[in-house]
N, C-alpha and C. Protein backbone atom coordinates (compact mmCIF):
# COMPACT_ATOMS: atom_id res chain seq x y z
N UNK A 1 0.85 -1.19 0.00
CA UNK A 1 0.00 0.00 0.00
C UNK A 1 0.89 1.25 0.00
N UNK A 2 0.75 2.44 -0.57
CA UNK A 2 0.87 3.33 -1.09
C UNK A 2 0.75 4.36 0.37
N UNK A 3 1.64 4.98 0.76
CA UNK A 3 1.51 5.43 1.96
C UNK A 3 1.88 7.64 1.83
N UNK A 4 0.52 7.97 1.64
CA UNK A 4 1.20 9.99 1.79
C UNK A 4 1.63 10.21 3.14
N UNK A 5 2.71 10.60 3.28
CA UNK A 5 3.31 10.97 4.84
C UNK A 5 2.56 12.70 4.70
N UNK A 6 1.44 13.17 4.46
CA UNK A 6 1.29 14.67 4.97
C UNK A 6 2.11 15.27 5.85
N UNK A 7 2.01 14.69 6.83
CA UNK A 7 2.77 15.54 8.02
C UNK A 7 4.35 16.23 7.68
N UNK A 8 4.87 15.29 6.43
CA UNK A 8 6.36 15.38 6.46
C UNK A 8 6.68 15.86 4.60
N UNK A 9 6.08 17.22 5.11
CA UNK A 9 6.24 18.11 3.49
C UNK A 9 7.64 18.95 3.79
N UNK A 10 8.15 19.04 2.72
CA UNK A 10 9.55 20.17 2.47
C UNK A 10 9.87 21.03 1.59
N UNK A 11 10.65 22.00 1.70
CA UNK A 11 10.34 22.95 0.75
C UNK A 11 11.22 22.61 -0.45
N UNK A 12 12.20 22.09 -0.20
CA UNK A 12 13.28 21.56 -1.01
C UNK A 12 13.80 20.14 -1.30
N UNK A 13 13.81 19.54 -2.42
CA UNK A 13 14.77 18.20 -2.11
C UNK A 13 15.77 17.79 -0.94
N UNK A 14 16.71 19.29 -0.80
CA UNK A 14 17.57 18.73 0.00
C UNK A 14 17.48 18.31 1.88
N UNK A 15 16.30 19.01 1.83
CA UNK A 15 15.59 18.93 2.79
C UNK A 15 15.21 17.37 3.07
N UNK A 16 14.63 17.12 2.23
CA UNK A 16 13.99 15.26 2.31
C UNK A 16 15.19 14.60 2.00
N UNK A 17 16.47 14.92 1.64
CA UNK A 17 17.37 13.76 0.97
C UNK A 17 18.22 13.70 3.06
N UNK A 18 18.46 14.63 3.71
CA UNK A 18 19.08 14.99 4.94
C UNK A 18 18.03 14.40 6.11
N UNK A 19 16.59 14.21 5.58
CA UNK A 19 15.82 13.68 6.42
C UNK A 19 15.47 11.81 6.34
N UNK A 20 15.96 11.56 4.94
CA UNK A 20 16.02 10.27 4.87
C UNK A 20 16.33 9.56 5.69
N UNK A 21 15.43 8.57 6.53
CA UNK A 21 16.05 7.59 7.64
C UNK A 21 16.87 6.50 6.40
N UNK A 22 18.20 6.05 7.62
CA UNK A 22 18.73 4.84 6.80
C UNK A 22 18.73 3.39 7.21
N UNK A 23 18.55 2.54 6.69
CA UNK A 23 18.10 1.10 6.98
C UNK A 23 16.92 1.39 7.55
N UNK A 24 15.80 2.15 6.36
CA UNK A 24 14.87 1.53 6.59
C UNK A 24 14.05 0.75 6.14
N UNK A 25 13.27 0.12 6.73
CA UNK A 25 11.86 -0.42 5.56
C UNK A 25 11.90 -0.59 4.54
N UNK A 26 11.16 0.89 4.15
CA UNK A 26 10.38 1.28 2.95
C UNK A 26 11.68 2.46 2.50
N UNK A 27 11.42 2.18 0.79
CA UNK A 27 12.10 3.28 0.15
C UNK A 27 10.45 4.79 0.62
N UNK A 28 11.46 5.70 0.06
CA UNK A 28 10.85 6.98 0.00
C UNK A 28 10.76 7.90 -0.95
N UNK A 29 10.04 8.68 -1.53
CA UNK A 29 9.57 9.82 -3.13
C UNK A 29 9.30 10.99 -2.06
N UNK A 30 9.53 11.96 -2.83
CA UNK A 30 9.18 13.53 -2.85
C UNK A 30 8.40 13.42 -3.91
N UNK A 31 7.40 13.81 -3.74
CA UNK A 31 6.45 14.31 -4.98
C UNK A 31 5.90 15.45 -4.69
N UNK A 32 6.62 17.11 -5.58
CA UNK A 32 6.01 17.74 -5.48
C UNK A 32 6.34 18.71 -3.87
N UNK A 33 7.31 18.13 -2.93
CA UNK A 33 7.39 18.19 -1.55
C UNK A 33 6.55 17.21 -0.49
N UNK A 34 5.69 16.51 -1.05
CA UNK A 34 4.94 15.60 -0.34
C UNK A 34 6.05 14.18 -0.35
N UNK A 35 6.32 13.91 1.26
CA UNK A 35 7.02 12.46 1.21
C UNK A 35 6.06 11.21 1.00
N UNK A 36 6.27 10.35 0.07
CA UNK A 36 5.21 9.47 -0.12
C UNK A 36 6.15 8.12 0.31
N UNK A 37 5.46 7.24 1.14
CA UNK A 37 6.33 5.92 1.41
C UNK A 37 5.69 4.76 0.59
N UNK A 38 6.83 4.26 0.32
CA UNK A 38 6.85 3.07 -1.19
C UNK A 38 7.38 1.75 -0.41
N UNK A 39 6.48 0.54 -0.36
CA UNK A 39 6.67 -0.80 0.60
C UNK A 39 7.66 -1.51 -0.50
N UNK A 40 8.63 -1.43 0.02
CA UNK A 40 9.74 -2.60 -0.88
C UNK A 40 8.71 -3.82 -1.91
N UNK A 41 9.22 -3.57 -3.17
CA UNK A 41 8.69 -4.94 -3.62
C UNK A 41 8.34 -6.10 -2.94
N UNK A 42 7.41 -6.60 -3.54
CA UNK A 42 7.24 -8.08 -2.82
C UNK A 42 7.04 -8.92 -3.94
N UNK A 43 6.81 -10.08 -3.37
CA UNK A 43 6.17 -11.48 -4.65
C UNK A 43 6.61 -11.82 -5.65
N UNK A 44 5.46 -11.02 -7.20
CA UNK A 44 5.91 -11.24 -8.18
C UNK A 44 6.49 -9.77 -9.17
N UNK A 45 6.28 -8.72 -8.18
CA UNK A 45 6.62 -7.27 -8.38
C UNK A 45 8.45 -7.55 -8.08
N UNK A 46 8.82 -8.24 -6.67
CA UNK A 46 10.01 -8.18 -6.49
C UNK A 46 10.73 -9.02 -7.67
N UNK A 47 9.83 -10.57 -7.74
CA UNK A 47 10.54 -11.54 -9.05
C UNK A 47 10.90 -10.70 -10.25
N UNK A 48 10.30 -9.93 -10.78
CA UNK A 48 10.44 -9.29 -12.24
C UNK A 48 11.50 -8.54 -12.18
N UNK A 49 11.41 -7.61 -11.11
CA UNK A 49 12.50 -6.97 -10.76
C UNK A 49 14.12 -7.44 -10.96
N UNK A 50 14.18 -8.74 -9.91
CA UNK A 50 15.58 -9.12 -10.11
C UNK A 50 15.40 -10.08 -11.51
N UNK A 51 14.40 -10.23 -12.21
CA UNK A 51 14.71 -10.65 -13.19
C UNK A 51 15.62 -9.75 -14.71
N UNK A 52 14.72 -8.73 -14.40
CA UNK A 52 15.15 -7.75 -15.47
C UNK A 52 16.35 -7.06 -14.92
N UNK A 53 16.77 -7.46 -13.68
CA UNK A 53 18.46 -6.66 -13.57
C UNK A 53 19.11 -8.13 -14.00
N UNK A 54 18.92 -9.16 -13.68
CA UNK A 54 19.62 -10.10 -14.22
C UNK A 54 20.20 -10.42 -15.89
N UNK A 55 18.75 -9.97 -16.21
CA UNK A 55 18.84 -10.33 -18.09
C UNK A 55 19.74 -9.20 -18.43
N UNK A 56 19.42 -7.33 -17.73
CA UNK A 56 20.11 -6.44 -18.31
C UNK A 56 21.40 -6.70 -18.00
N UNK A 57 22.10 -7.11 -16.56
CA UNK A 57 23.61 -7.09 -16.33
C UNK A 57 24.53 -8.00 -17.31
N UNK A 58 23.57 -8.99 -17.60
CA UNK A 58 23.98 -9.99 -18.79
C UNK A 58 24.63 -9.63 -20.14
N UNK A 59 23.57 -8.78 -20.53
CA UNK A 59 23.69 -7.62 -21.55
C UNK A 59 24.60 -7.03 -21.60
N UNK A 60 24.95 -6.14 -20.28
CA UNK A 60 25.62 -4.97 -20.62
C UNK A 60 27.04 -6.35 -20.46
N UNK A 61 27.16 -7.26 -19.76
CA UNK A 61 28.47 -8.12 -20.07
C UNK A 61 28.62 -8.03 -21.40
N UNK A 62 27.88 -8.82 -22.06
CA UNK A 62 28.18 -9.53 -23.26
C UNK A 62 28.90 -8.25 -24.16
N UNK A 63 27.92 -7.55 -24.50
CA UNK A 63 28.31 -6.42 -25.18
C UNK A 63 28.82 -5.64 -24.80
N UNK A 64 29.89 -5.47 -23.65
CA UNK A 64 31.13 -4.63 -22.46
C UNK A 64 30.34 -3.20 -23.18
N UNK A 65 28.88 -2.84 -22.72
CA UNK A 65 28.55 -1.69 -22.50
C UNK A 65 28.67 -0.99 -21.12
N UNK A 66 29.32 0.67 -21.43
CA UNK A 66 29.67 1.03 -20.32
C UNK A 66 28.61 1.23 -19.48
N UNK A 67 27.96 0.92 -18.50
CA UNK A 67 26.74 0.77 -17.88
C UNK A 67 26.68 0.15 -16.49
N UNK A 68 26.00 0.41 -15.90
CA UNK A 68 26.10 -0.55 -14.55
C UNK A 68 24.55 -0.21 -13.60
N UNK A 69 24.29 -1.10 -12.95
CA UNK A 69 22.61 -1.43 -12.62
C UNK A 69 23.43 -1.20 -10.83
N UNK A 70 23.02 0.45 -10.04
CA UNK A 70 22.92 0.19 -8.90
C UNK A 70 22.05 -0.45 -7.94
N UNK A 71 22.10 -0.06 -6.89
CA UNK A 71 21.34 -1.17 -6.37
C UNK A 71 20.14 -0.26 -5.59
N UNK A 72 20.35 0.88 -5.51
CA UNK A 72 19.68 1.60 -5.00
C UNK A 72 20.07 3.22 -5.72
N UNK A 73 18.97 4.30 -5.98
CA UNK A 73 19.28 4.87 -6.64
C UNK A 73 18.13 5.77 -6.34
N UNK A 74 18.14 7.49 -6.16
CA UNK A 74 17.33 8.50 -6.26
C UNK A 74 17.52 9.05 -7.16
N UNK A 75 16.39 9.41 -8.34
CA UNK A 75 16.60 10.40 -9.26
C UNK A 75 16.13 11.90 -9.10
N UNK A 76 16.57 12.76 -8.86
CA UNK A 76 16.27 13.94 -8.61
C UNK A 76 15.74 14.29 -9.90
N UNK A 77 14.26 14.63 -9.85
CA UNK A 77 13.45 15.48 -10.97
C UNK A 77 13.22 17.10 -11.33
N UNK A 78 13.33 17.23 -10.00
CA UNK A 78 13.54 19.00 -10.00
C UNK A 78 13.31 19.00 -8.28
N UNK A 79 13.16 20.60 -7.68
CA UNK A 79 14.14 20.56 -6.60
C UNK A 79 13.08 20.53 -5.40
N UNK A 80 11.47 19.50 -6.15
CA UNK A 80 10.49 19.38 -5.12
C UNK A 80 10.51 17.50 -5.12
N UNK A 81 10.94 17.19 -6.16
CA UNK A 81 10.07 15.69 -6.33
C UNK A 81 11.93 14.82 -6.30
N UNK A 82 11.58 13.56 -6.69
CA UNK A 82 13.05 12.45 -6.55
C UNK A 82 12.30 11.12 -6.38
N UNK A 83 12.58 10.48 -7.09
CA UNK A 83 11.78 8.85 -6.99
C UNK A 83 13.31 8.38 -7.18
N UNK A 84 12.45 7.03 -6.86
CA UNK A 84 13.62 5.62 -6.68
C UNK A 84 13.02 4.72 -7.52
N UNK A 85 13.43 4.65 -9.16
CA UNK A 85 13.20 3.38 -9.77
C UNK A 85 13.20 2.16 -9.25
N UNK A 86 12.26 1.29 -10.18
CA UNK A 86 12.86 -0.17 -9.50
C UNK A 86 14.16 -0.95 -9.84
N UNK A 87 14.43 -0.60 -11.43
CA UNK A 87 15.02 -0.55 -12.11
C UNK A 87 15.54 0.26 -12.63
N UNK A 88 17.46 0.60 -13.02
CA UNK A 88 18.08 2.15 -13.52
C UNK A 88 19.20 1.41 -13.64
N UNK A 89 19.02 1.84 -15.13
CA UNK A 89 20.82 1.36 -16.05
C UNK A 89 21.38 3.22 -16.10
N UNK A 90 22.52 3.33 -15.44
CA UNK A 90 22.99 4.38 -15.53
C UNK A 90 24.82 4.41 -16.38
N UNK A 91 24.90 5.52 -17.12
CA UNK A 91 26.16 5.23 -17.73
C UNK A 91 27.49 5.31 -17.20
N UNK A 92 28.46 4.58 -17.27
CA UNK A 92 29.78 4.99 -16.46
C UNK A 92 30.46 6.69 -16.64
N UNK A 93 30.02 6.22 -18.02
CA UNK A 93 30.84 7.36 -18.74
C UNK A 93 30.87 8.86 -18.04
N UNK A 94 29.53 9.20 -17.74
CA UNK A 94 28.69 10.15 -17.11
C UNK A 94 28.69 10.01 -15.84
N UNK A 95 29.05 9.29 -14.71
CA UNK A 95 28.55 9.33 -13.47
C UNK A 95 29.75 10.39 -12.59
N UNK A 96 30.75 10.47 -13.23
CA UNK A 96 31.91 12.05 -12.91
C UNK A 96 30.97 13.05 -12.60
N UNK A 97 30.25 13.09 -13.41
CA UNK A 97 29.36 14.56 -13.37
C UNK A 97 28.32 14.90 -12.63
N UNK A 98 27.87 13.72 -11.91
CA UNK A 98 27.19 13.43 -10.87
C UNK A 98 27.93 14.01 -9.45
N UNK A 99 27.69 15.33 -9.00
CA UNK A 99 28.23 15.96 -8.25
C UNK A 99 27.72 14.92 -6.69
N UNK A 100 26.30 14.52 -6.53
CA UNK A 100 25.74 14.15 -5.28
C UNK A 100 25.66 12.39 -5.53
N UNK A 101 26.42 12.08 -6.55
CA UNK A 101 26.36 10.30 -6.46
C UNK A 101 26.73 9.81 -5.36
N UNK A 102 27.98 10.05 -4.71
CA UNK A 102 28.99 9.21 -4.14
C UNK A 102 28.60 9.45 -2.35
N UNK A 103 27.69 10.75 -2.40
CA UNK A 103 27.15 10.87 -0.61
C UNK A 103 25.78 10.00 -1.12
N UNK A 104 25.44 10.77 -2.25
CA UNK A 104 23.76 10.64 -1.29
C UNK A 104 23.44 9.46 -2.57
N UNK A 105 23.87 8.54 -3.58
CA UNK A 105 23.15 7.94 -4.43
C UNK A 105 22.09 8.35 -5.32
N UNK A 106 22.44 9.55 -5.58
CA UNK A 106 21.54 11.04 -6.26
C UNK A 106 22.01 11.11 -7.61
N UNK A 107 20.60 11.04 -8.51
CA UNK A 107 21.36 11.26 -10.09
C UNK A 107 20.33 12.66 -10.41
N UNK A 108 21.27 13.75 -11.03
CA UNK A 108 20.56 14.95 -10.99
C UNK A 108 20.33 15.42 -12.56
N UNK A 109 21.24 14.16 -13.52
CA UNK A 109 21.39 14.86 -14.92
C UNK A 109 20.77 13.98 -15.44
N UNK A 110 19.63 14.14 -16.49
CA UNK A 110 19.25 13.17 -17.82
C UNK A 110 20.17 12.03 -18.61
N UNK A 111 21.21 12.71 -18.88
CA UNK A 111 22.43 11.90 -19.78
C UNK A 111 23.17 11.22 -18.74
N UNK A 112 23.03 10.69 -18.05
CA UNK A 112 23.82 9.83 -16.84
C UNK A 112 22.80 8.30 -16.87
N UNK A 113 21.70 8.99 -17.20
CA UNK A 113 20.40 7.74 -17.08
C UNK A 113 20.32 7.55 -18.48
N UNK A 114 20.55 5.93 -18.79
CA UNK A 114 20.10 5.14 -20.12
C UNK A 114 18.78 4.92 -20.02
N UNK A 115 18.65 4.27 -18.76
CA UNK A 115 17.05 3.54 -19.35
C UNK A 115 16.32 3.58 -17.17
N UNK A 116 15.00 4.07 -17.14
CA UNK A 116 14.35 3.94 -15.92
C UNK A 116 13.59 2.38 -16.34
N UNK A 117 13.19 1.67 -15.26
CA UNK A 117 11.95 0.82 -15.35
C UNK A 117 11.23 0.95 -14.00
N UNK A 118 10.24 1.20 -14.47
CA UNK A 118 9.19 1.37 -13.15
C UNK A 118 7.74 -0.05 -13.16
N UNK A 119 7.84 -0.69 -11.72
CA UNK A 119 7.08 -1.67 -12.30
C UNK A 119 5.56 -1.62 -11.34
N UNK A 120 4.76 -1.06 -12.05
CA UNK A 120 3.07 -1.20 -11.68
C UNK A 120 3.09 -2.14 -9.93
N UNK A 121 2.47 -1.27 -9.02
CA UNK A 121 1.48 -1.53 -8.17
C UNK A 121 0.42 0.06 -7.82
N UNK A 122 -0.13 -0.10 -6.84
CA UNK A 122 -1.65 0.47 -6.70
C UNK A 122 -1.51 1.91 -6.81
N UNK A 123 -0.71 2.78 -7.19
CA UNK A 123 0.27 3.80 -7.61
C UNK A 123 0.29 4.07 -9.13
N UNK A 124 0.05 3.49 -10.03
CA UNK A 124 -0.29 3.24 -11.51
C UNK A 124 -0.27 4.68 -12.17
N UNK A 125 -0.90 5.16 -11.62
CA UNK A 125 -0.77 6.98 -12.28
C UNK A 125 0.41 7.61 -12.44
N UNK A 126 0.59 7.36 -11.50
CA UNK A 126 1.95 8.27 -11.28
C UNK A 126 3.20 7.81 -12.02
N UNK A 127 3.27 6.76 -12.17
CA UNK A 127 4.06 5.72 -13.04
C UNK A 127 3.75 6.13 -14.96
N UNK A 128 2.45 6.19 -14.97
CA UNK A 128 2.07 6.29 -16.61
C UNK A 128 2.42 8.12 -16.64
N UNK A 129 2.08 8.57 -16.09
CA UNK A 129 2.07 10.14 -16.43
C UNK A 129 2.55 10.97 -15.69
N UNK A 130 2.87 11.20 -14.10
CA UNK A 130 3.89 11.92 -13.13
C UNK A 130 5.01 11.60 -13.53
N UNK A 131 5.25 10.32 -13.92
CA UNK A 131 7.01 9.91 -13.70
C UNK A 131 7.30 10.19 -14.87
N UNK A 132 6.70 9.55 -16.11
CA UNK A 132 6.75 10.09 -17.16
C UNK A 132 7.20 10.90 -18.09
N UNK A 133 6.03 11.85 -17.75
CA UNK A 133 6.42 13.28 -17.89
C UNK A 133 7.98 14.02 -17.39
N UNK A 134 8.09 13.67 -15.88
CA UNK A 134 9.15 13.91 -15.24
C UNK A 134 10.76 13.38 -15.97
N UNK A 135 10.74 12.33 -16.69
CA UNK A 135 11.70 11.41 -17.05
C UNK A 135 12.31 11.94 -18.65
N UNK A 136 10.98 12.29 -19.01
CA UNK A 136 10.91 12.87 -20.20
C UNK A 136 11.69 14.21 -20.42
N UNK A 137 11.36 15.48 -19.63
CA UNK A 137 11.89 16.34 -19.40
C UNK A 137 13.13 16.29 -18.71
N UNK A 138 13.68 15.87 -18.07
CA UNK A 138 15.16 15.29 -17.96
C UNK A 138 15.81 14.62 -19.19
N UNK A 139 15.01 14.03 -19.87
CA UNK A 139 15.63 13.62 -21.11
C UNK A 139 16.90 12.20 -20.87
N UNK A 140 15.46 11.51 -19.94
CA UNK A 140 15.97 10.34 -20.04
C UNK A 140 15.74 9.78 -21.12
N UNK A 141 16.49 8.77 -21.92
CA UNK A 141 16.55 8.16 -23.04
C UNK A 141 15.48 6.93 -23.12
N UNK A 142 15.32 6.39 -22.19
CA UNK A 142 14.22 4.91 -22.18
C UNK A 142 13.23 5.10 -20.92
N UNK A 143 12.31 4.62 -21.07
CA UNK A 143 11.88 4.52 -19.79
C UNK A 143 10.64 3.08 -20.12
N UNK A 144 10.87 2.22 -19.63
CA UNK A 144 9.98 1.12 -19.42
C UNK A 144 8.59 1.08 -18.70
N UNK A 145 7.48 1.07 -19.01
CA UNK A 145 6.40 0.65 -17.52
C UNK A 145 5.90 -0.91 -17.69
N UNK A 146 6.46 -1.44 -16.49
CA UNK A 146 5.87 -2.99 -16.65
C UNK A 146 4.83 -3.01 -15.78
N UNK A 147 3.35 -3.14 -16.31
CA UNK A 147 1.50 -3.03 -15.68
C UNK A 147 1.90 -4.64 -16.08
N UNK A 148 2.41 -5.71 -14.59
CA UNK A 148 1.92 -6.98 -15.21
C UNK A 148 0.39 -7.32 -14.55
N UNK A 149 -0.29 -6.49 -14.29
CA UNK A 149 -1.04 -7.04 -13.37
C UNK A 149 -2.42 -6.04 -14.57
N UNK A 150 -1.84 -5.27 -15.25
CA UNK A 150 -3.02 -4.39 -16.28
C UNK A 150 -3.87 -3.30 -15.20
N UNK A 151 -3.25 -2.80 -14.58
CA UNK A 151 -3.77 -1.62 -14.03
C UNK A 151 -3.86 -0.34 -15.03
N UNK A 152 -3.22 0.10 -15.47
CA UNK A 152 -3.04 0.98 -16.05
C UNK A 152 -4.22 1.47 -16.93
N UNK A 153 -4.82 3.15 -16.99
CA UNK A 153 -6.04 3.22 -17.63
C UNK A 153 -6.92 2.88 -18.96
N UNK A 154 -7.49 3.23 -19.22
CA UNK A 154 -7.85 2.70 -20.80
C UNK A 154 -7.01 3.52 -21.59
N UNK A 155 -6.38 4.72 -21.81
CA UNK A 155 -6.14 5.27 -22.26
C UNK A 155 -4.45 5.49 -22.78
N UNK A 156 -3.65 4.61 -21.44
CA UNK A 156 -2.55 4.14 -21.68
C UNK A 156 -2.59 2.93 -22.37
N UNK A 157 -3.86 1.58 -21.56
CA UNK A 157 -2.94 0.47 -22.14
C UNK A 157 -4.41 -0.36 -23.09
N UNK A 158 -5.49 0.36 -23.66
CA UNK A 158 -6.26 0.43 -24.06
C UNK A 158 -7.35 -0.38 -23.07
N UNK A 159 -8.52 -0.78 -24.03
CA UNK A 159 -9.41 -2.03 -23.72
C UNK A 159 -10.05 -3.25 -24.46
N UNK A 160 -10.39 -4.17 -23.97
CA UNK A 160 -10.19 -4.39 -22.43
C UNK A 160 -8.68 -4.71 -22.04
N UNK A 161 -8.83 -3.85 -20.85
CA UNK A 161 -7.21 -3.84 -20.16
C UNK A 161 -6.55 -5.31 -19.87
N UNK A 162 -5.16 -5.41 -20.32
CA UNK A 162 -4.52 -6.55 -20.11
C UNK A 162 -3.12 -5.89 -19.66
N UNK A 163 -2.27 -6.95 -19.26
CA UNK A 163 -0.77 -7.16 -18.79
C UNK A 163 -0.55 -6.24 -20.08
N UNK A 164 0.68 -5.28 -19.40
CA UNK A 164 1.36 -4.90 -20.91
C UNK A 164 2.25 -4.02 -20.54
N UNK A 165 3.36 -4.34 -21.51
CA UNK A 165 4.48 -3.32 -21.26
C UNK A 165 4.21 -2.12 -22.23
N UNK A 166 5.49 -1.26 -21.55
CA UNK A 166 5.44 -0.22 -22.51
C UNK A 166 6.82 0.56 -22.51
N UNK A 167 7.65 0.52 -23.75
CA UNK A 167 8.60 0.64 -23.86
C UNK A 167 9.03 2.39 -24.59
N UNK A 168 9.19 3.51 -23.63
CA UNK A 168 8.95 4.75 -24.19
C UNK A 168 10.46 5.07 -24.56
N UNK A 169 10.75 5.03 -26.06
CA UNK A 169 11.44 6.05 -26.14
C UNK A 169 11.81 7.31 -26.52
N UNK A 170 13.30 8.32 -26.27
CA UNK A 170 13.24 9.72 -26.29
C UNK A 170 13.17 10.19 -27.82
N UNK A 171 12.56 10.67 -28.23
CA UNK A 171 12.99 11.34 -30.09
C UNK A 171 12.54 12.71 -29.71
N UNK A 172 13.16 13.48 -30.63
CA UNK A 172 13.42 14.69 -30.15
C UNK A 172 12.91 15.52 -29.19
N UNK A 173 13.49 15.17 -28.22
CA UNK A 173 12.90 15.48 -26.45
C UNK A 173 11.52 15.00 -26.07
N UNK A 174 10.72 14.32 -26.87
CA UNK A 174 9.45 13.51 -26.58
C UNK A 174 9.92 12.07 -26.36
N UNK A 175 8.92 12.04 -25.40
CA UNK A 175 8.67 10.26 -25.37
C UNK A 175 7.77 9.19 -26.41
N UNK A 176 8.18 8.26 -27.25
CA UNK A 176 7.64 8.06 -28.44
C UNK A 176 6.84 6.16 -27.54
N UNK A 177 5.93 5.87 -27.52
CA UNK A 177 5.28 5.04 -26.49
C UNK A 177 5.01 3.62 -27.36
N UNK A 178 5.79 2.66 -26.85
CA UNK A 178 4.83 1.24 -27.97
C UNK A 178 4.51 0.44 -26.85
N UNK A 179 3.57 -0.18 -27.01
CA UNK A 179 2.66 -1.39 -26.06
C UNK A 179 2.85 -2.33 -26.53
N UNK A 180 3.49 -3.52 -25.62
CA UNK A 180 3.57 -4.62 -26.04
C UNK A 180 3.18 -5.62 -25.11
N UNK A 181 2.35 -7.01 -26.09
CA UNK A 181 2.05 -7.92 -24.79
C UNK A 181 1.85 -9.01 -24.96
N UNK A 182 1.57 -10.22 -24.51
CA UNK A 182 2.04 -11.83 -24.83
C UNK A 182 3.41 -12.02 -25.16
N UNK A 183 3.30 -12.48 -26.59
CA UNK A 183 4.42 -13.25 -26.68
C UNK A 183 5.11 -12.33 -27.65
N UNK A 184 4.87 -11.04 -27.30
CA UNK A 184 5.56 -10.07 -28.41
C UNK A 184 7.04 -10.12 -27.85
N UNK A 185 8.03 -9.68 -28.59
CA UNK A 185 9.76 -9.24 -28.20
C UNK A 185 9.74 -7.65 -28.18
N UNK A 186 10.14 -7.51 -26.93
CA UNK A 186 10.23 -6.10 -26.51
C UNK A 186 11.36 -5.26 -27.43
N UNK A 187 11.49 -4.31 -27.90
CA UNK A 187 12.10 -3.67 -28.64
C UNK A 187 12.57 -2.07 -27.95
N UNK A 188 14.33 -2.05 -27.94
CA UNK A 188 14.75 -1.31 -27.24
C UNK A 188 15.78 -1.05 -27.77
N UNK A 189 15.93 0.53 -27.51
CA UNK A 189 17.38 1.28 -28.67
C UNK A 189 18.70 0.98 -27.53
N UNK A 190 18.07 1.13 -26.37
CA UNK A 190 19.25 0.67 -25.29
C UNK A 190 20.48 -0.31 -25.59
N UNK A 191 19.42 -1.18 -25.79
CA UNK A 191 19.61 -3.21 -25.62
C UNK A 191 18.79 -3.30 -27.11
N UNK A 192 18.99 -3.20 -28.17
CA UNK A 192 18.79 -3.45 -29.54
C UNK A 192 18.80 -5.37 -29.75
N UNK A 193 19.67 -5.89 -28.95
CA UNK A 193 19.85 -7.29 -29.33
C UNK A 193 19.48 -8.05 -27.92
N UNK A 194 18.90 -7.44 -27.19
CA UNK A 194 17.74 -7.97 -25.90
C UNK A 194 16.56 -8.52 -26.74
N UNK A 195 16.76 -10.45 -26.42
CA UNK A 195 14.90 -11.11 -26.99
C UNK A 195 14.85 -11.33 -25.97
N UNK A 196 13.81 -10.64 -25.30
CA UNK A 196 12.65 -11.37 -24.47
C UNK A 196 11.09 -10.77 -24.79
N UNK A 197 10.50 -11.78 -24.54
CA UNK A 197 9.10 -11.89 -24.87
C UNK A 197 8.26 -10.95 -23.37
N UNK A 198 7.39 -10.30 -23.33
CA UNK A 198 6.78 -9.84 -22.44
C UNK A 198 5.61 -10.94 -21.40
N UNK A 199 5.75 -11.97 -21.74
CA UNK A 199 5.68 -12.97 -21.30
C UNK A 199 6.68 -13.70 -19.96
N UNK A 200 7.72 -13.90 -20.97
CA UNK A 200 8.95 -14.40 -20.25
C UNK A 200 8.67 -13.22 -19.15
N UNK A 201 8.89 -12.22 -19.31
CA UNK A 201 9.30 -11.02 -18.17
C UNK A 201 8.11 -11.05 -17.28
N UNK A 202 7.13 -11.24 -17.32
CA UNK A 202 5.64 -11.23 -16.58
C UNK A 202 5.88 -12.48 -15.35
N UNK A 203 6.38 -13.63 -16.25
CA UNK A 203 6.55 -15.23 -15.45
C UNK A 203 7.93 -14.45 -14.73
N UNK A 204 8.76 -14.00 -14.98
CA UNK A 204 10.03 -13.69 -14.35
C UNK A 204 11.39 -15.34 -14.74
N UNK A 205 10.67 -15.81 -15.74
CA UNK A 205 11.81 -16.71 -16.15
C UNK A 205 12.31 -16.93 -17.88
């Protein structure tokens, strides 16, 4: 469950990044200055998860792309909001420039981030169109939404609503959106020679 902390609004990011408890629980979002608490994956939200860092670290082996999958990661969106993907391929090349990486696990620039994946629970909005939007204007290059469960509205993932990914990428500073689902092969400028079926990724094997 999806938790608004009201009580614990700030005027600034840096405010919530200095207030962060550590070892805790639950990760934590600024949205906007509102702290919102996010319950660690579970089940088959957590399975997909380490599935798709597994298949990507594979990847970036094979093809010695400069890249690397932390393990924990805040993206600063502007200087009210900051989410924590579930998933974030970030580039080596770029992480110098990352002035707040090495204290706080803070990525503040677009071009440092290859690809976000955010994966659907009861939060669904914010995922199709807050984060989105947000990811977009940073000018992140990929951004994934995995709805395996088909939450997502009619309007993102049509009707009648089913499981479905959605693989957005950047063309000239827009996000360009394809839906894919069953036994389709996900298609990605990232990972160009990544087959997996949206299937496979749903089962997590």
């Amino acid at each position: 469950m999806i938790q608004v902390l009201h009580q614990t609004n700030f005027s600034d990011f840096d405010e919530f990044i200095n207030w962060y408890p550590e070892n805790s629980v639950y990760h934590y979002e600024l949205h906007n200055g509102v702290v919102t608490q996010m319950p660690k994956p579970r089940g088959q939200h957590s399975q997909i998860a380490g599935f798709l860092i597994a298949e990507l670290s594979l990847e970036i082996r094979h093809l010695k792309l400069p890249y690397f999958i932390p393990k924990e990661c805040i993206v600063k969106t502007d200087n009210l909001s900051g989410y924590e993907p579930d998933v974030i391929v970030v580039s080596r090349n770029s992480i110098q420039n990352e002035p707040r990486w090495e204290k706080e696990s803070t990525l503040i620039n677009g071009q440092s981030i290859k690809l976000v994946i955010e994966i659907l629970s009861s939060n669904w909005s914010d995922d199709y169109a807050l984060k989105l939007d947000a990811y977009e204007t940073m000018g992140i290059e990929e951004y994934w939404i995995v709805d395996y469960l088909g939450l997502g509205g009619r309007k993102f993932i049509g009707y009648p609503k089913s499981p479905t990914f959605t693989v957005n990428i950047l063309e000239n500073g827009e996000y360009k959106s394809t839906q894919f689902k069953d036994n389709q092969l996900i298609q990605s400028s990232i990972f160009p020679e990544l087959k997996l079926t949206v299937a496979q990724i749903f089962r997590a094997e």
